[in-house]
Protein backbone atom coordinates (compact mmCIF):
# COMPACT_ATOMS: atom_id res chain seq x y z
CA UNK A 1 158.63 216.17 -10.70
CA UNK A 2 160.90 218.39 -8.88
CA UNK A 3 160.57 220.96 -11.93
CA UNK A 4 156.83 220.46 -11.50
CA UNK A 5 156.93 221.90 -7.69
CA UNK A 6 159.25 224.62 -8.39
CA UNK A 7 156.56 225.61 -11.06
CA UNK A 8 153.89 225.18 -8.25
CA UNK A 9 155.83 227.28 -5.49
CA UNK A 10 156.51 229.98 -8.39
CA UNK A 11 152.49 230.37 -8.40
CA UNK A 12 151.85 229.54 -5.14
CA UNK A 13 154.27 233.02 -3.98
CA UNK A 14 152.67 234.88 -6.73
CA UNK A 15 149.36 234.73 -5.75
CA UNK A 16 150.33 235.62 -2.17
CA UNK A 17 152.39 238.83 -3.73
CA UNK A 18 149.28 240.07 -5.72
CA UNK A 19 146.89 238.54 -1.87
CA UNK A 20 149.35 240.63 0.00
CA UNK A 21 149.42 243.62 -2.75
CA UNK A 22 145.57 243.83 -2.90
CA UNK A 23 144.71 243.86 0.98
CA UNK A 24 148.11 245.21 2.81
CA UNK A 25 146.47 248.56 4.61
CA UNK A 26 147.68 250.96 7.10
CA UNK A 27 146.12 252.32 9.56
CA UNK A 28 146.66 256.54 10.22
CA UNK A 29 145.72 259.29 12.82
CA UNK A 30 144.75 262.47 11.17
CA UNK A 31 144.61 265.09 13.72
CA UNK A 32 143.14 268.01 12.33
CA UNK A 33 143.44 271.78 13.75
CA UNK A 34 140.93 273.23 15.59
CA UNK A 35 141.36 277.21 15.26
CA UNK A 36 140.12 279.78 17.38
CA UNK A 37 140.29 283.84 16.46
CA UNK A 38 143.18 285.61 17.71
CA UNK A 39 141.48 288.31 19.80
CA UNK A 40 139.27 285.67 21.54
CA UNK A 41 142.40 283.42 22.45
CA UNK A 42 144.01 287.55 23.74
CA UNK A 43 140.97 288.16 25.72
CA UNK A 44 140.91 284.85 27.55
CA UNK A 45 144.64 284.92 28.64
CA UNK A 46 144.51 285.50 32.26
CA UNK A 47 143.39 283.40 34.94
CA UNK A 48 140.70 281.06 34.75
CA UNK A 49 138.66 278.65 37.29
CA UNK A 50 141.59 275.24 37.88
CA UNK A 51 141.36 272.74 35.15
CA UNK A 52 142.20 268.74 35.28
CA UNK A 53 145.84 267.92 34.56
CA UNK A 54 145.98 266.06 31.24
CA UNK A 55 149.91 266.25 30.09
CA UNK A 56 151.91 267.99 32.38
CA UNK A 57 155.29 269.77 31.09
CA UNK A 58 157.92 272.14 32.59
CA UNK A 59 157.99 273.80 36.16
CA UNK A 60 158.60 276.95 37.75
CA UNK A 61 158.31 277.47 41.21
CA UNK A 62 157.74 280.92 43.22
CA UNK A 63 157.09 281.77 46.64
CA UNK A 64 154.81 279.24 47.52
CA UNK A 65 153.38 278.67 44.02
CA UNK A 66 153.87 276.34 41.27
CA UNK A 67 153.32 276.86 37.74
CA UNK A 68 153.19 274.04 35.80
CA UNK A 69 153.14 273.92 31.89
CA UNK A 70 149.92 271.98 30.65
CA UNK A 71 152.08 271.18 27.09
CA UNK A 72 150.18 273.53 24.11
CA UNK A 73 147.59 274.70 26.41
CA UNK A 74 148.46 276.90 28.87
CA UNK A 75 149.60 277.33 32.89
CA UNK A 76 148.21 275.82 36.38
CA UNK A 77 148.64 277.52 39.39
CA UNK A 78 148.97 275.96 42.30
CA UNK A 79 148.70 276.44 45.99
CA UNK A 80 151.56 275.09 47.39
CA UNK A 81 152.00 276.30 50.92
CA UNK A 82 151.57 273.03 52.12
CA UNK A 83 153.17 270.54 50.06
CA UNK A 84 151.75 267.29 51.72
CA UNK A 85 148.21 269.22 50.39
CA UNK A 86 148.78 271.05 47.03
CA UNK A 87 145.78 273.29 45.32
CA UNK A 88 145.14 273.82 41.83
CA UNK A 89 143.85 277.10 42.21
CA UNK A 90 143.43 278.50 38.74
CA UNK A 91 144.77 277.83 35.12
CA UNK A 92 145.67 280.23 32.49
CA UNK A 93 144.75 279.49 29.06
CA UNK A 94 147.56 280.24 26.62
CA UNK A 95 147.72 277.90 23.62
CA UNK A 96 150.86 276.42 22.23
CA UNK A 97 152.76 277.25 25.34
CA UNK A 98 155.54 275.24 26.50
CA UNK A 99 157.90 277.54 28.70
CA UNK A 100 157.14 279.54 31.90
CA UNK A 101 159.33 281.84 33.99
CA UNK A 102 158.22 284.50 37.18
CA UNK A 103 160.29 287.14 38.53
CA UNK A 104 158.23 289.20 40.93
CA UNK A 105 154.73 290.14 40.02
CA UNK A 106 155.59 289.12 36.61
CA UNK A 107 155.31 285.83 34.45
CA UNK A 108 156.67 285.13 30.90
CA UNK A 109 155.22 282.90 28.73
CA UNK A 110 155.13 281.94 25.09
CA UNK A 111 152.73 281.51 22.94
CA UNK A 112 153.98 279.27 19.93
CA UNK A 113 156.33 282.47 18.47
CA UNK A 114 154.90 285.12 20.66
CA UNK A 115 156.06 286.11 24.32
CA UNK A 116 153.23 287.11 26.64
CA UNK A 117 154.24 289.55 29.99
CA UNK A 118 151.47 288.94 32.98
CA UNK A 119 150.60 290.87 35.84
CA UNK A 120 150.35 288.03 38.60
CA UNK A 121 150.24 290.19 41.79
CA UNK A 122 147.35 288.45 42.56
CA UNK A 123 148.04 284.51 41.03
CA UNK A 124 143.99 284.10 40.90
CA UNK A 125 143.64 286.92 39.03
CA UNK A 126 146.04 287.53 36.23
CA UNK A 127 146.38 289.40 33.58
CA UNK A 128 148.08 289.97 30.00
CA UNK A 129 149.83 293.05 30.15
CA UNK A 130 151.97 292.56 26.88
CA UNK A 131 152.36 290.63 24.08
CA UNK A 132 155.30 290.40 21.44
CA UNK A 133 154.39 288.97 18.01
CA UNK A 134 157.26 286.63 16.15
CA UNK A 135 159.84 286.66 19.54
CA UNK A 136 160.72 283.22 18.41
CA UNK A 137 159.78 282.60 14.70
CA UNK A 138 161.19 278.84 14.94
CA UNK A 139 158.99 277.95 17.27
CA UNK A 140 156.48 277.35 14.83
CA UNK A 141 153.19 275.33 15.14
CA UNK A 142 152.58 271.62 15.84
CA UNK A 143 154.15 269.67 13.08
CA UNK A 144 155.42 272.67 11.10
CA UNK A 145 151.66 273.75 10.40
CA UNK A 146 151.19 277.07 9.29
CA UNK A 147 147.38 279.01 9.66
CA UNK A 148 146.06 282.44 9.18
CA UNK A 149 147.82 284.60 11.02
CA UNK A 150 144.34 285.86 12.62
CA UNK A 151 143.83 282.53 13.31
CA UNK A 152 145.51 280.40 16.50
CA UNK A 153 145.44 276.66 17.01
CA UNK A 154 143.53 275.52 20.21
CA UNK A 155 143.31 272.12 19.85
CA UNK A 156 142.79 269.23 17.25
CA UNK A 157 140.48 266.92 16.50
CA UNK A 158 141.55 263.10 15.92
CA UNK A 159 140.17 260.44 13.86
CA UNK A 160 142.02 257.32 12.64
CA UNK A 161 141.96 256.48 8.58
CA UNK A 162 142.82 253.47 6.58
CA UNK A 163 144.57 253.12 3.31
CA UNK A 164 145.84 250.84 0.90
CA UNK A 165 150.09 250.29 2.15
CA UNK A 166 150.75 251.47 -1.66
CA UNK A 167 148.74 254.75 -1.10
CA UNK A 168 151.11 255.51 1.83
CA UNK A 169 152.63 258.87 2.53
CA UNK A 170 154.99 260.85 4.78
CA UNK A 171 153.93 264.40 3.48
CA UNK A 172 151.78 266.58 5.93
CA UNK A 173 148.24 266.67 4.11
CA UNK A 174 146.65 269.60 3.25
CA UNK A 175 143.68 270.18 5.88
CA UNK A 176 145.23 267.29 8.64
CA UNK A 177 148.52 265.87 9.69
CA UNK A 178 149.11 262.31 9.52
CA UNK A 179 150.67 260.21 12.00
CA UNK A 180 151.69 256.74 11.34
CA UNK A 181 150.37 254.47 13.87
CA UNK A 182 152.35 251.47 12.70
CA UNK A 183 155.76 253.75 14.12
CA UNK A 184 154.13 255.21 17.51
CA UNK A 185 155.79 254.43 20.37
CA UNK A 186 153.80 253.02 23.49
CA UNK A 187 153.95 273.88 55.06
CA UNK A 188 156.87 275.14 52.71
CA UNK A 189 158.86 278.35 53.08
CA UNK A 190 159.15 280.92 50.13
CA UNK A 191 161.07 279.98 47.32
CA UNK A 192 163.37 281.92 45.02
CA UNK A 193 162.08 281.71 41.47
CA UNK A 194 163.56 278.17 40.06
CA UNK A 195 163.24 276.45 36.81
CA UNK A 196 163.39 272.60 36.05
CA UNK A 197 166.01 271.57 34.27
CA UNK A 198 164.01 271.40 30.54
CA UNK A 199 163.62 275.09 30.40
CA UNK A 200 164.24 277.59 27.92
CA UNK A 201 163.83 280.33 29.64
CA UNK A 202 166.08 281.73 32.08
CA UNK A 203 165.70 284.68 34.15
CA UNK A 204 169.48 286.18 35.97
CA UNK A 205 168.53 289.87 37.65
CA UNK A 206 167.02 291.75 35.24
CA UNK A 207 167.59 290.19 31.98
CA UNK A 208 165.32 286.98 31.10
CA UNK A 209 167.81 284.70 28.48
CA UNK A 210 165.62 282.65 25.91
CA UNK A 211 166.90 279.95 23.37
CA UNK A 212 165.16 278.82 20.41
CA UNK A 213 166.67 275.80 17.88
CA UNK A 214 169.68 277.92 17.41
CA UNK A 215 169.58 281.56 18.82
CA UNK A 216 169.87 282.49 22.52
CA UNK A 217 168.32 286.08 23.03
CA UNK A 218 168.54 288.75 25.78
CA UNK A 219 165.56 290.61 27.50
CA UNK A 220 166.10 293.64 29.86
CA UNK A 221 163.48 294.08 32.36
CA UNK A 222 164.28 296.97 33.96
CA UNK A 223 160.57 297.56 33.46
CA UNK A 224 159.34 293.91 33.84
CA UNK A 225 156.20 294.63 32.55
CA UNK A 226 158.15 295.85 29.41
CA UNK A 227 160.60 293.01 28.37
CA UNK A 228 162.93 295.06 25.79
CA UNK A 229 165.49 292.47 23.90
CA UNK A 230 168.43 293.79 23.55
CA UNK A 231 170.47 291.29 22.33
CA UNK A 232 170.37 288.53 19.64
CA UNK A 233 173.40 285.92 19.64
CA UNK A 234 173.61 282.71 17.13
CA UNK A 235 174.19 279.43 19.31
CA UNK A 236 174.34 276.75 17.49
CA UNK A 237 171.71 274.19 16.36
CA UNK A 238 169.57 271.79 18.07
CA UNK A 239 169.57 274.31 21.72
CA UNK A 240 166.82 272.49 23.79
CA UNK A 241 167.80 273.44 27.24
CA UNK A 242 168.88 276.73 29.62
CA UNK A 243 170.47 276.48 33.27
CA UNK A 244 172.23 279.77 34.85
CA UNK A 245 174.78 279.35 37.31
CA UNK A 246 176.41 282.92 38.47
CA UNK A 247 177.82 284.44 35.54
CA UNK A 248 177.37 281.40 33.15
CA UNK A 249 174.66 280.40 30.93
CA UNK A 250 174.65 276.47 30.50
CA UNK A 251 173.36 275.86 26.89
CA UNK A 252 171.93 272.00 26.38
CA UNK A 253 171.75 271.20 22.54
CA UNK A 254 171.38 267.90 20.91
CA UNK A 255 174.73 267.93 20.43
CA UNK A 256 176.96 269.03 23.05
CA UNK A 257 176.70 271.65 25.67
CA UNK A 258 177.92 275.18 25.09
CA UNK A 259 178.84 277.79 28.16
CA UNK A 260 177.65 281.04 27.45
CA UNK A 261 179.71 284.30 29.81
CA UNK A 262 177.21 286.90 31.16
CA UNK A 263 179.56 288.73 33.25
CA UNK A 264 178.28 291.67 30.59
CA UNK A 265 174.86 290.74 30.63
CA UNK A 266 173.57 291.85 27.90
CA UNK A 267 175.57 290.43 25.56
CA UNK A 268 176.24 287.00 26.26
CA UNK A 269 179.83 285.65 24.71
CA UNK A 270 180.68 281.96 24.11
CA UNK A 271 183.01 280.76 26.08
CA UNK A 272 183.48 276.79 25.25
CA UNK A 273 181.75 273.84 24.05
CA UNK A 274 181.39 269.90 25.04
CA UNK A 275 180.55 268.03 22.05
CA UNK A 276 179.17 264.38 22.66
CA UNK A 277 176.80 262.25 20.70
CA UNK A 278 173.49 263.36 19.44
CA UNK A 279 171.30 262.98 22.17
CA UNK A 280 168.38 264.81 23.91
CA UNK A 281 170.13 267.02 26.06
CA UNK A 282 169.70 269.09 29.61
CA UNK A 283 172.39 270.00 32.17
CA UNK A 284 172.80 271.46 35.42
CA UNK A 285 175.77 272.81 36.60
CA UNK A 286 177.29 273.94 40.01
CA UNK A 287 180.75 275.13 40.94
CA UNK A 288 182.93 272.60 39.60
CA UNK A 289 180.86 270.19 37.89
CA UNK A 290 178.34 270.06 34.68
CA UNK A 291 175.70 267.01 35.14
CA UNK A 292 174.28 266.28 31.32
CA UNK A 293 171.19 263.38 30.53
CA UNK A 294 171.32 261.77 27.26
CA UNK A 295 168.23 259.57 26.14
CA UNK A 296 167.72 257.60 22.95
CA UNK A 297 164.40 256.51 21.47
CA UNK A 298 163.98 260.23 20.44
CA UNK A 299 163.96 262.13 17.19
CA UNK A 300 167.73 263.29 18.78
CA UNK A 301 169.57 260.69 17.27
CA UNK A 302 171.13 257.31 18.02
CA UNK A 303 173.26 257.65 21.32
CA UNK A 304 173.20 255.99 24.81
CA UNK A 305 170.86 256.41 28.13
CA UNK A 306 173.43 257.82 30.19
CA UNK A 307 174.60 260.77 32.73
CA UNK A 308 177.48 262.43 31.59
CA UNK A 309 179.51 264.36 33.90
CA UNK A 310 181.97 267.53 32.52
CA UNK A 311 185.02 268.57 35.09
CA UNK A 312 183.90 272.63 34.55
CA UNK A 313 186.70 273.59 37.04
CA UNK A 314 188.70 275.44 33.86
CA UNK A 315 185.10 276.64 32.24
CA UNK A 316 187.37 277.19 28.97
CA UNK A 317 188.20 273.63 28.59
CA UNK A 318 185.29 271.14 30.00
CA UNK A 319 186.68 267.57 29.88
CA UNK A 320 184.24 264.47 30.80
CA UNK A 321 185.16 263.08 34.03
CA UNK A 322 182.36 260.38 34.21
CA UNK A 323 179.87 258.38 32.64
CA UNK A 324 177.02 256.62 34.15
CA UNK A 325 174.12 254.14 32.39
CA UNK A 326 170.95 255.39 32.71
CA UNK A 327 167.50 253.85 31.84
CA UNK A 328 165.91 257.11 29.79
CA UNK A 329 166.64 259.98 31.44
CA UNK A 330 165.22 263.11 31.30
CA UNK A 331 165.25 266.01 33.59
CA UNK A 332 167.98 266.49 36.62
CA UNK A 333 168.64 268.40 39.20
CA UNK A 334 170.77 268.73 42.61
CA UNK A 335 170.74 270.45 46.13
CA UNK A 336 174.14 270.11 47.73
CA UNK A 337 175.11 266.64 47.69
CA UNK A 338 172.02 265.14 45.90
CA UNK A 339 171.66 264.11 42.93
CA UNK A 340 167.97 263.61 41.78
CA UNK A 341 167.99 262.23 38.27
CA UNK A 342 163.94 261.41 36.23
CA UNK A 343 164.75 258.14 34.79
CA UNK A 344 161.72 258.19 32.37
CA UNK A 345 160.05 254.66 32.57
CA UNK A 346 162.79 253.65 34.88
CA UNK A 347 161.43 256.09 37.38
CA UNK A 348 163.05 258.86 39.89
CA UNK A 349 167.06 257.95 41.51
CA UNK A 350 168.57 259.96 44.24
CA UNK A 351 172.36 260.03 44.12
CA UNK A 352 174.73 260.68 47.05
CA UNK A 353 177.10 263.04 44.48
CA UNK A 354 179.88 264.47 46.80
CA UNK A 355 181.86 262.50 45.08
CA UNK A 356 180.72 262.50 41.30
CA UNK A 357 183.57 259.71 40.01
CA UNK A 358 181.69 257.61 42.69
CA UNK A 359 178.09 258.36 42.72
CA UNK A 360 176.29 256.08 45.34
CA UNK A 361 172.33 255.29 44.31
CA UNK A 362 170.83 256.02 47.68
CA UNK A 363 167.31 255.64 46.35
CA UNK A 364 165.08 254.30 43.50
CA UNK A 365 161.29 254.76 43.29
CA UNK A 366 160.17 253.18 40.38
CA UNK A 367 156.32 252.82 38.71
CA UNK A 368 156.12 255.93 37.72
CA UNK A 369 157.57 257.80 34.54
CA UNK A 370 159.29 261.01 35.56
CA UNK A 371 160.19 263.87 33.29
CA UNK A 372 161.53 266.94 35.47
CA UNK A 373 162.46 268.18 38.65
CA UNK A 374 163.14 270.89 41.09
CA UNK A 375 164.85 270.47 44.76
CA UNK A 376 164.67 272.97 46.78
CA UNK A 377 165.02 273.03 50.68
CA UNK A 378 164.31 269.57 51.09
CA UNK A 379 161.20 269.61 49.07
CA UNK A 380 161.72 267.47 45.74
CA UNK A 381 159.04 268.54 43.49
CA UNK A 382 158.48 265.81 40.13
CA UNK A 383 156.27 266.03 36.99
CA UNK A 384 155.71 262.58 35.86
CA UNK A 385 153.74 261.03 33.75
CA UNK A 386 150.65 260.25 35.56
CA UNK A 387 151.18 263.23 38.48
CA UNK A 388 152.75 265.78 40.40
CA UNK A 389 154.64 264.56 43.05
CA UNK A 390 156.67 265.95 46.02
CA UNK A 391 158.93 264.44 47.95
CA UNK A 392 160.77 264.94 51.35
CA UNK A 393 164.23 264.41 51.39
CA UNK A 394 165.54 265.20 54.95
CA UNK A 395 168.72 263.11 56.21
CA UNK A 396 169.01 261.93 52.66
CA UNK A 397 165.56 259.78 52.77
CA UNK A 398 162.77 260.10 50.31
CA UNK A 399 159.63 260.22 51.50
CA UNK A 400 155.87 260.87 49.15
CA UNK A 401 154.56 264.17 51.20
CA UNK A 402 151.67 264.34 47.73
CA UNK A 403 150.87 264.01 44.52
CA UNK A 404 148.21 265.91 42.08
CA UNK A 405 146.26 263.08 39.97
CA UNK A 406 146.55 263.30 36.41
CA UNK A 407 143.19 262.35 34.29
CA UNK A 408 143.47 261.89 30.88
């Protein structure tokens, strides 16, 4: 009898091997590209009629405008001379663009590998004045995807597929790219020109500093309409983040932080390195002290959700001084003795930091997800998930002066 059962089980578990074999599927995304000719996507760079936020990215602020990186698609400008009203005012299309910097009259943008120059002496009515094929050949297109060169992605299309589990592949498919769905994860005064803390572009007098995976590169702009590089200087791998400070370049990788000297500026010179775990990685810096996120859950690698701080006092040896837990945090930044850290999920913190082996949490807003951040003159300006926020933080209080909708 019990040789009898053992029989029946045997048959029992093959039939649900060959059940499971025949019916296991997965279900994929196939996004396919949507192209557009390259001298139609040239002639319609320059400011267009204000478009709905959909998925906000980086931040620059000048004077009393923000630009604000819609991720792959181009640039918002907005009104912001009263920040307890902010106006979308126009939007520039620009495909695959991620990074934003103004200096004057003059923005720089990029364009997957290219780096537009535009005339924005009038915001509202901007214009290309240059463009600079292959700047950053590693910036390549979404998911490694390589077109006609006369050709420029402007979107995709999406449409979800089912196959048989022993059909499944990893491999990007000619015509689409697949995506496993099984693995997805759920009245202000002038300003000087000021980056969030995810940027990759950098601008210090008249050079604008640029970092790709691995090189950071040098652009005079003695003629800002006519961005010359000059310079070309390996940096490592992994670079994901830029933050000037003086005469110092602070380079954010996935794997450490390296301090670039610009005291020559056109030819930036190492001048140490803080190696920590892989992590997603941006720092700010200020006299004495370097203030560096890591996150996990990212393609960065295994590390933990923390805020690191370096002891930069002797730039040629930075030591960490302190480490704090962190939810998931992404983008930093400070204005004297605050500390305003975008906590991801866990939302936006505000740190009393004058003394940094004793930060004191003055504030938490949470139900929100925040990604970056600029204070500046008690105006706290936050791209989150579902908005653009701005905050007043007078007398070390934070209170909501706005926010900008997002619609998806």
């Amino acid at each position: 009898m019990k040789k009898f059962s053992i029989v029946i089980l045997g048959c029992l578990l093959f039939s649900l091997q060959a059940c499971l074999k025949d019916k296991l599927t997965r279900t994929y995304t196939i996004l396919e590209p949507i192209y557009q000719s390259r001298a139609i996507v040239e002639s319609n760079i320059k400011s267009n009629p204000p478009k709905e936020i959909q998925s906000p990215g980086k931040i620059f602020i000048y004077g009393n405008y923000i630009f604000l990186n819609e991720v792959d698609k181009g640039i918002h400008i907005i009104d912001n001379s009263n920040p307890s009203s902010p106006v979308a005012k126009a939007f520039i299309d620009i495909p695959g663009n991620v990074d934003i910097a103004v200096k004057g009259n003059t923005l720089y943008a990029d364009m997957y590998g290219d780096l537009l120059t535009m005339d924005i002496s009038n915001p509202l009515a901007s214009k290309m004045v240059k463009l600079q094929r292959d700047v950053f050949p590693e910036r390549n297109y979404t998911n490694g995807f390589m077109p006609d060169r006369s050709q420029i992605i402007v979107g995709w299309t999406k449409r979800d597929t089912t196959v048989p589990a022993s059909s499944v592949s990893n491999r990007i498919l000619t015509g689409g790219v697949f995506f496993d769905m099984m693995a997805a994860s759920s009245s202000a005064p002038a300003t000087p020109g000021l980056a969030g803390s995810m940027a990759r572009f950098a601008l210090v007098n008249d050079y604008l500093y640029a970092v790709d995976h691995h090189t950071l590169k040098c652009f005079s702009l003695t003629n800002a309409f006519d961005p010359q590089q000059i310079s070309s200087v390996y940096a490592g791998w992994d670079i994901e983040t830029i933050f000037p400070f003086k005469d110092k370049l602070f380079l954010g990788s996935m794997g450490g932080v390296f301090i670039y000297d610009i005291s020559n500026p056109a030819n930036p010179v190492i001048e140490s390195n803080f190696i920590h775990a892989r992590a997603c990685d941006p720092v700010i810096a200020d006299n004495n002290y370097a203030f560096v996120t890591l996150r996990t859950g990212t393609t960065c690698g295994p590390s933990n959700d923390e805020l690191q701080i370096l002891d930069i006092a002797n730039l040629r040896y930075p030591k960490l001084l302190k480490t704090y837990a962190m939810n998931s945090p992404h983008g930093l930044t400070k204005d004297h003795d605050l500390l305003f850290i975008c906590d991801g999920t866990g939302g936006l913190k505000m740190y009393d930091a004058s003394h940094v082996s004793q930060l004191v949490l003055k504030k938490r807003i949470t139900g929100f997800e925040t990604y970056d951040a600029i204070a500046w003159n008690n105006n706290l300006i936050v791209v989150a998930k579902d908005g653009l926020y701005q905050f007043d933080y007078t007398a070390g209080s934070l209170t909501r002066k706005s926010k900008l909708t997002i619609n998806r």
